[in-house]
C-alpha atoms as a PDB file:
ATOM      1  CA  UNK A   1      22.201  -5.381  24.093  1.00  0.00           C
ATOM      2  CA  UNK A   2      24.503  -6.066  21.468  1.00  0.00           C
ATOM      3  CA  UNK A   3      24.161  -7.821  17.607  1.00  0.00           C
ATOM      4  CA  UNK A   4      25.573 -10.811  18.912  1.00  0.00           C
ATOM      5  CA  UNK A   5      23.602 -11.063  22.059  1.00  0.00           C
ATOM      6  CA  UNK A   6      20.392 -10.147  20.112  1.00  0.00           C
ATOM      7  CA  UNK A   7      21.142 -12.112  17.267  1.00  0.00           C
ATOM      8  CA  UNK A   8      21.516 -15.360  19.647  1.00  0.00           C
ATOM      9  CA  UNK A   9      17.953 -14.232  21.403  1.00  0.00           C
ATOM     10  CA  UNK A  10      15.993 -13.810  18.249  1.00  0.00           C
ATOM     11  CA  UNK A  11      17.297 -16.896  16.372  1.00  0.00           C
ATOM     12  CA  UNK A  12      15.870 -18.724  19.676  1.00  0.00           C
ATOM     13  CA  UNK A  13      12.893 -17.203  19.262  1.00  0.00           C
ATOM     14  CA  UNK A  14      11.675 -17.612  15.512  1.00  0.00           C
ATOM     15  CA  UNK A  15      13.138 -21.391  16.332  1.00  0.00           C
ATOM     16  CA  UNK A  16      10.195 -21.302  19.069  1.00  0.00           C
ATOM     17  CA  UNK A  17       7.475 -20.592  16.519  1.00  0.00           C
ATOM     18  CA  UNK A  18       5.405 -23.176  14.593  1.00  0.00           C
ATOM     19  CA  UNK A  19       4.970 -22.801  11.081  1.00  0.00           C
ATOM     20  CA  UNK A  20       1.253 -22.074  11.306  1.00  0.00           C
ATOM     21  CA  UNK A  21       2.557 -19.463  13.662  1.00  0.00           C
ATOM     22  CA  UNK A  22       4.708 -17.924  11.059  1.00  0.00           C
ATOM     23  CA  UNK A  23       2.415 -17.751   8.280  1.00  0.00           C
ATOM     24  CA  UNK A  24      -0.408 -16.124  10.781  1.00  0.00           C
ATOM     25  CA  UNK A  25       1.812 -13.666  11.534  1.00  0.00           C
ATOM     26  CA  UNK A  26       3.237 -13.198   7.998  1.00  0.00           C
ATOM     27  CA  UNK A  27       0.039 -12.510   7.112  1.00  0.00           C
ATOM     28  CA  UNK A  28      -0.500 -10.088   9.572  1.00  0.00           C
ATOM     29  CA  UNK A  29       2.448  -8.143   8.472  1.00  0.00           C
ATOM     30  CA  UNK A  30       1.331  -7.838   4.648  1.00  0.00           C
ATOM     31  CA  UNK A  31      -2.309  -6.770   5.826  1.00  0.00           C
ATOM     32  CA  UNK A  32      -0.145  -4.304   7.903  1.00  0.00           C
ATOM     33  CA  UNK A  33       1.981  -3.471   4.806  1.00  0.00           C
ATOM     34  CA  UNK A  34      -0.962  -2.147   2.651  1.00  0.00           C
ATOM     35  CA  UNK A  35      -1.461   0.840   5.288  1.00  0.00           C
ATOM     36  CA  UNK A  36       2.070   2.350   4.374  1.00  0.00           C
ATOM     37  CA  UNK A  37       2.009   4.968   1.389  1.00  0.00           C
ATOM     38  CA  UNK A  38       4.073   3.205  -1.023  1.00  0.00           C
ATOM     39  CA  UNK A  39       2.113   1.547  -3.278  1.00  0.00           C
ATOM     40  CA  UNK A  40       2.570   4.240  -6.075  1.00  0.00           C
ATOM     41  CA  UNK A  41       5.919   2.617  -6.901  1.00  0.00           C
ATOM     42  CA  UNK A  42       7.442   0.543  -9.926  1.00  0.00           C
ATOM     43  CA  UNK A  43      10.469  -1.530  -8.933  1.00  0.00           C
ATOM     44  CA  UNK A  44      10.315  -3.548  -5.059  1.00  0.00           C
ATOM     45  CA  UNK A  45      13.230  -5.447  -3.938  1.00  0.00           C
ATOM     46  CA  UNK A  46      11.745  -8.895  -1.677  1.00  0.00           C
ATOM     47  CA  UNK A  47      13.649 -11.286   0.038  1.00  0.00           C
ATOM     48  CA  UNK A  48      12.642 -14.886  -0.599  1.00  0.00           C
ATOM     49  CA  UNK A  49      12.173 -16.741   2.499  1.00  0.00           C
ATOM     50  CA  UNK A  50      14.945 -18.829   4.132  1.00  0.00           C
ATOM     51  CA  UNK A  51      12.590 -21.541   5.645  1.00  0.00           C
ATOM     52  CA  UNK A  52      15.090 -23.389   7.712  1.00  0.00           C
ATOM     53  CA  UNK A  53      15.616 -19.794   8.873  1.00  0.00           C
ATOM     54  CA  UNK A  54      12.299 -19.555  10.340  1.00  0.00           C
ATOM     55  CA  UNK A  55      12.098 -16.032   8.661  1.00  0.00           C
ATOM     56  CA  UNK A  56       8.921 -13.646   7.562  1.00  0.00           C
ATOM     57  CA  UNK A  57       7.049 -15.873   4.822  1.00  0.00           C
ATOM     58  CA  UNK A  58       7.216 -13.340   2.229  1.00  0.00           C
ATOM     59  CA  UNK A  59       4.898 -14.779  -0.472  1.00  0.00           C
ATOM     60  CA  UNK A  60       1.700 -12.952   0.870  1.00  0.00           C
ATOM     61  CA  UNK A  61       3.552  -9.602   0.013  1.00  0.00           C
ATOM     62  CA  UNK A  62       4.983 -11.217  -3.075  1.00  0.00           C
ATOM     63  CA  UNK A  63       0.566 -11.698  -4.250  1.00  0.00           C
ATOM     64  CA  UNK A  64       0.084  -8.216  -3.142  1.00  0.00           C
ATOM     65  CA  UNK A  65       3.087  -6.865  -5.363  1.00  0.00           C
ATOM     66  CA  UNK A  66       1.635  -9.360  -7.933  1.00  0.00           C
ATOM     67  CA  UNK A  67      -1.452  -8.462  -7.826  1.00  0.00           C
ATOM     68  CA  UNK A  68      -0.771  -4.494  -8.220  1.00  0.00           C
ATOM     69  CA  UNK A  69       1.235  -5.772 -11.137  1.00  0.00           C
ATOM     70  CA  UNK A  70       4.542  -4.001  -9.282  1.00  0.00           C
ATOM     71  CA  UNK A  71       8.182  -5.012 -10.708  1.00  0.00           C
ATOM     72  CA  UNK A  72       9.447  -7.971  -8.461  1.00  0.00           C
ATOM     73  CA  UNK A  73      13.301  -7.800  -7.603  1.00  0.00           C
ATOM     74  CA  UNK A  74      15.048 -10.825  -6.384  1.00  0.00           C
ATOM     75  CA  UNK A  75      18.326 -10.806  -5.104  1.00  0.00           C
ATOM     76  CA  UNK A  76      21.672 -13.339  -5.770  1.00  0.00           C
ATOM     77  CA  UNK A  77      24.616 -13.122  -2.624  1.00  0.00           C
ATOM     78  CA  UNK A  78      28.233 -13.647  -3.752  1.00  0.00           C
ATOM     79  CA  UNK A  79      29.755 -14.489  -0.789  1.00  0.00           C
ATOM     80  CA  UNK A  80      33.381 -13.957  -2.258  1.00  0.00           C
ATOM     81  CA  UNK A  81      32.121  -9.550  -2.894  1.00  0.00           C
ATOM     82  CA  UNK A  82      29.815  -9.317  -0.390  1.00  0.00           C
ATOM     83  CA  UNK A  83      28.064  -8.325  -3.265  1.00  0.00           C
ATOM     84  CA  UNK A  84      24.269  -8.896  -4.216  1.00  0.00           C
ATOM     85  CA  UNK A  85      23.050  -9.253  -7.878  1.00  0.00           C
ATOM     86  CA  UNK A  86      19.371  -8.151  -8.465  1.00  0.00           C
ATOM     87  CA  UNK A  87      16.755  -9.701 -10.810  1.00  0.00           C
ATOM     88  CA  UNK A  88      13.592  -9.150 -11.693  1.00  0.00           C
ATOM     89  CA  UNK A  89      10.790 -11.854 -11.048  1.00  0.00           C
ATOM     90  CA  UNK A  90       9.271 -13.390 -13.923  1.00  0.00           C
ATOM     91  CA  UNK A  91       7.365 -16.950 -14.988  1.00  0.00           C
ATOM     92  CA  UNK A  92      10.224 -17.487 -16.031  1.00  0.00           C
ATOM     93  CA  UNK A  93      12.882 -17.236 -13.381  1.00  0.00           C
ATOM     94  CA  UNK A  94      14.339 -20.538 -11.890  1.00  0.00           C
ATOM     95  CA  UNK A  95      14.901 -19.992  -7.927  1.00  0.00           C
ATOM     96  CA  UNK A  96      17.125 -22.401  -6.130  1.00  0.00           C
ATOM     97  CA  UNK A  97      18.559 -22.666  -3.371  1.00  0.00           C
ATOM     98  CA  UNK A  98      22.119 -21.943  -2.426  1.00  0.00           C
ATOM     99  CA  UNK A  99      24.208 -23.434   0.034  1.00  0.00           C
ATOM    100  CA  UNK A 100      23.245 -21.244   3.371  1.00  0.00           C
ATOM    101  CA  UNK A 101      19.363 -22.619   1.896  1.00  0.00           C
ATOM    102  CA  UNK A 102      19.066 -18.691   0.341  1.00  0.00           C
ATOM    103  CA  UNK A 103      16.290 -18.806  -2.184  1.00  0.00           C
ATOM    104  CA  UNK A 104      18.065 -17.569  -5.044  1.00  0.00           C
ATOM    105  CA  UNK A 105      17.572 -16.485  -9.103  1.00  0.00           C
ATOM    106  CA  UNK A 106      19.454 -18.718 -10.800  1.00  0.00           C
ATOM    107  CA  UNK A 107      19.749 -16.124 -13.606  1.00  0.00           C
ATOM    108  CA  UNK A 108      17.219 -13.782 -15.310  1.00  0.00           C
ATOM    109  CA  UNK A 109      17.243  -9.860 -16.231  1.00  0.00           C
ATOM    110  CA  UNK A 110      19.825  -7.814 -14.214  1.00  0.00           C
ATOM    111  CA  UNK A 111      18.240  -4.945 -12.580  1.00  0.00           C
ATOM    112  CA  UNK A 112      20.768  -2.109 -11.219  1.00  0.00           C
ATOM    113  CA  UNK A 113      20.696  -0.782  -7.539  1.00  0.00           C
ATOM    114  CA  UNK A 114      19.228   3.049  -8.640  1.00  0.00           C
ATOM    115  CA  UNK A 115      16.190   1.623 -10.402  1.00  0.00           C
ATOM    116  CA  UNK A 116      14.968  -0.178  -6.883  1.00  0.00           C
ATOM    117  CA  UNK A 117      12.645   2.672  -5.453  1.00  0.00           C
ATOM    118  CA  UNK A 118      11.676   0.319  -2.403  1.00  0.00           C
ATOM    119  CA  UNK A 119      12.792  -2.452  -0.372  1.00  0.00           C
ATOM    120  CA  UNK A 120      11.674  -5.330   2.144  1.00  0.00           C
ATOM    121  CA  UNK A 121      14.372  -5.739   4.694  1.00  0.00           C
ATOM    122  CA  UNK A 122      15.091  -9.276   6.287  1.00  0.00           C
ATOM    123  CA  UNK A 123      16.426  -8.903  10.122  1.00  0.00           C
ATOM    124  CA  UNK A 124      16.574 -11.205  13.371  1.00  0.00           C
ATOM    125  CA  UNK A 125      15.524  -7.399  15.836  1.00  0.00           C
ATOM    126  CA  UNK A 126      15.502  -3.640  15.272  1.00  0.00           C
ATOM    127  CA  UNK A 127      16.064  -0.879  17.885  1.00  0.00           C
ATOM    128  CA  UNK A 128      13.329   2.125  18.220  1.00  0.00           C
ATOM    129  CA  UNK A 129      15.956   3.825  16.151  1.00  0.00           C
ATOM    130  CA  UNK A 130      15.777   2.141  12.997  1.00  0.00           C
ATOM    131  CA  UNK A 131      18.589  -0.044  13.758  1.00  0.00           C
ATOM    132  CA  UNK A 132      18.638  -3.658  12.738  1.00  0.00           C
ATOM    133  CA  UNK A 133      20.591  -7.023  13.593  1.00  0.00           C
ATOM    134  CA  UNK A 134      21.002  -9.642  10.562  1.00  0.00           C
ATOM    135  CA  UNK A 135      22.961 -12.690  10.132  1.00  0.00           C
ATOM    136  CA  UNK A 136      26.071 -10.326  10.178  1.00  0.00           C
ATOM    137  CA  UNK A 137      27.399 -10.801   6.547  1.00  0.00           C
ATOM    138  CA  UNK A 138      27.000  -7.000   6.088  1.00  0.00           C
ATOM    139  CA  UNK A 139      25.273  -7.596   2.598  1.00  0.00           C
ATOM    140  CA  UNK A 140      21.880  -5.220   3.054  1.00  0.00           C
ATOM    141  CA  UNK A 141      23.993  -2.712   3.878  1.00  0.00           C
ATOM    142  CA  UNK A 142      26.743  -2.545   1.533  1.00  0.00           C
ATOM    143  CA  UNK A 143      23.567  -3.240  -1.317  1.00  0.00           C
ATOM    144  CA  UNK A 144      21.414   0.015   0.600  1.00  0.00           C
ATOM    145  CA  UNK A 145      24.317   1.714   1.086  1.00  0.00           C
ATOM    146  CA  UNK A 146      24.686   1.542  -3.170  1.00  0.00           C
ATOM    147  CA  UNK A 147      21.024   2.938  -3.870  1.00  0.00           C
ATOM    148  CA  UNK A 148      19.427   6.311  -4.079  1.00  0.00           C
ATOM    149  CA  UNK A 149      19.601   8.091  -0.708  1.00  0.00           C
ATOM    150  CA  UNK A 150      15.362   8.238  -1.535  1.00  0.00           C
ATOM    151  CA  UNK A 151      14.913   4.270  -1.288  1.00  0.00           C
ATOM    152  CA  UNK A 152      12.295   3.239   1.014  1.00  0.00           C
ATOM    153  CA  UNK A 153      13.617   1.031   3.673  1.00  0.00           C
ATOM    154  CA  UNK A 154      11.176  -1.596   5.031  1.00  0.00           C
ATOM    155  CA  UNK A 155      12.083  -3.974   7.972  1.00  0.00           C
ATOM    156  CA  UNK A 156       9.879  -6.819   8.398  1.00  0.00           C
ATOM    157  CA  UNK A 157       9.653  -8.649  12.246  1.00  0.00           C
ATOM    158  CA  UNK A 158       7.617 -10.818  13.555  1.00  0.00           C
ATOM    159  CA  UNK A 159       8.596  -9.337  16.798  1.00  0.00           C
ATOM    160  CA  UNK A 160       8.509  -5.712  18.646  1.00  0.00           C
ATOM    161  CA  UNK A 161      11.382  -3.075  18.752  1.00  0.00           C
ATOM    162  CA  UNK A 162      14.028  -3.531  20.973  1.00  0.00           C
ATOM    163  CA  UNK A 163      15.195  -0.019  23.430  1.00  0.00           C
ATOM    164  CA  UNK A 164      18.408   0.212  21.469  1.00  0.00           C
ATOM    165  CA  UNK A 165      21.168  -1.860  19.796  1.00  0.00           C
ATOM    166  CA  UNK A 166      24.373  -1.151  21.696  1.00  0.00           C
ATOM    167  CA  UNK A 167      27.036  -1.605  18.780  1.00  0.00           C
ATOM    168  CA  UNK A 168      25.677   0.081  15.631  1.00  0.00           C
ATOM    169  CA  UNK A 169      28.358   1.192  13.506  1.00  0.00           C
ATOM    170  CA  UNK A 170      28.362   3.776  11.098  1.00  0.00           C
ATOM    171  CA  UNK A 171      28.548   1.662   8.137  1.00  0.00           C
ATOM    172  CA  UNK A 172      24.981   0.284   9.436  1.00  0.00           C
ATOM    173  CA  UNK A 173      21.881   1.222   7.108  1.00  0.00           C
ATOM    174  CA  UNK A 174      19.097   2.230   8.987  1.00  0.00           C
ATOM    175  CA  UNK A 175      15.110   1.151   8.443  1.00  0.00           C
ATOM    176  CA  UNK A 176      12.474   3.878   7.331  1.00  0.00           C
ATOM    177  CA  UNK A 177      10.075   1.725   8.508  1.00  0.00           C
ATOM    178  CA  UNK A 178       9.590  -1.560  10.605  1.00  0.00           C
ATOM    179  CA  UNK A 179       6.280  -3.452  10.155  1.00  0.00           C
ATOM    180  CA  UNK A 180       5.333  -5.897  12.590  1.00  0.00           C
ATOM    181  CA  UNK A 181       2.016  -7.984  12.883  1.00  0.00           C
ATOM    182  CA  UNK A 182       0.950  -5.757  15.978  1.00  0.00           C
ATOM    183  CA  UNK A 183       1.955  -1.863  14.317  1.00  0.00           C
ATOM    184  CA  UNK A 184       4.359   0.128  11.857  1.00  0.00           C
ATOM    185  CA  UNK A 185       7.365   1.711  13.383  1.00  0.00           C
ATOM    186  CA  UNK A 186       8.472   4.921  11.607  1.00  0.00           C
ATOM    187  CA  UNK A 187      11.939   6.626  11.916  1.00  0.00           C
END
């Protein structure tokens, strides 16, 4: 299928699931998380959950990063660039939301794109490629696309790998991993 018809599918599906539903299987995929060998890290890139989105609730990883006292980074999305604008996570960073409901640092200390050594990648479905389908603003890839060819590349789904995404183009960043409640997909 194609990003379009995929993206349609998958937004109809996460719309389907209750929000006891979510956070079950949220939690599922940070148990699922801790079996991947990259906890000896410094600096992990999180998305902050779009609620209205129905996406991955992303504070159980956010306690386990906590908790090994990892460097948080939070992204900002200029929609004019295309551009995103990292921060680390402190007590002190205000998050609101943007317009598109984005979780967002207000402001805070800038982190640049070679420092991130890992990242947790939002997405609607993945291929057994490493393929993924966002929202289709392009702005994980152009940010992955600006890091160290060594970044770790984590998709997070609530649901299982599709066969193959017909229209992947070669701008398109591909996953290292996919976690899902049920396994890890490696490519």
């Amino acid at each position: 299928m194609t990003k379009s018809e995929l993206r349609k599918i998958y937004k109809s599906k996460r719309q389907a699931l209750s929000s006891e539903t979510i956070d079950n299987l949220s939690l599922q995929i940070a148990n699922r998380l801790l079996e991947l060998d990259i906890w000896d890290k410094s600096f992990y890139h999180i998305f902050l959950t779009i609620e209205e989105q129905q996406e991955v609730n992303t504070d159980f990883i956010l306690n386990i990063l906590s908790g090994k006292d990892k460097n948080i980074i939070v992204s900002k999305s200029d929609f004019g660039s295309g551009n995103m604008t990292h921060f680390l996570l402190t007590d002190a960073t205000i998050i609101k939301k943007n317009t598109l409901n984005i979780p967002e640092p207000v402001d805070g200390i800038q982190i640049p794109n070679n420092q991130i050594e890992v990242v947790f990648v939002p997405l609607l479905a993945f291929d057994k490629k490493g393929h993924r389908v966002g929202y289709g603003k392009g702005f994980y890839d152009k940010f992955l696309s600006e890091c160290n060819p060594e970044i770790i590349k984590i998709g997070l789904s609530f649901f299982e790998a599709e066969t193959t995404i017909k229209d992947v183009f070669e701008n398109d960043m591909a996953l290292d991993f996919c976690v899902t409640p049920e396994k890890i997909y490696s490519f």
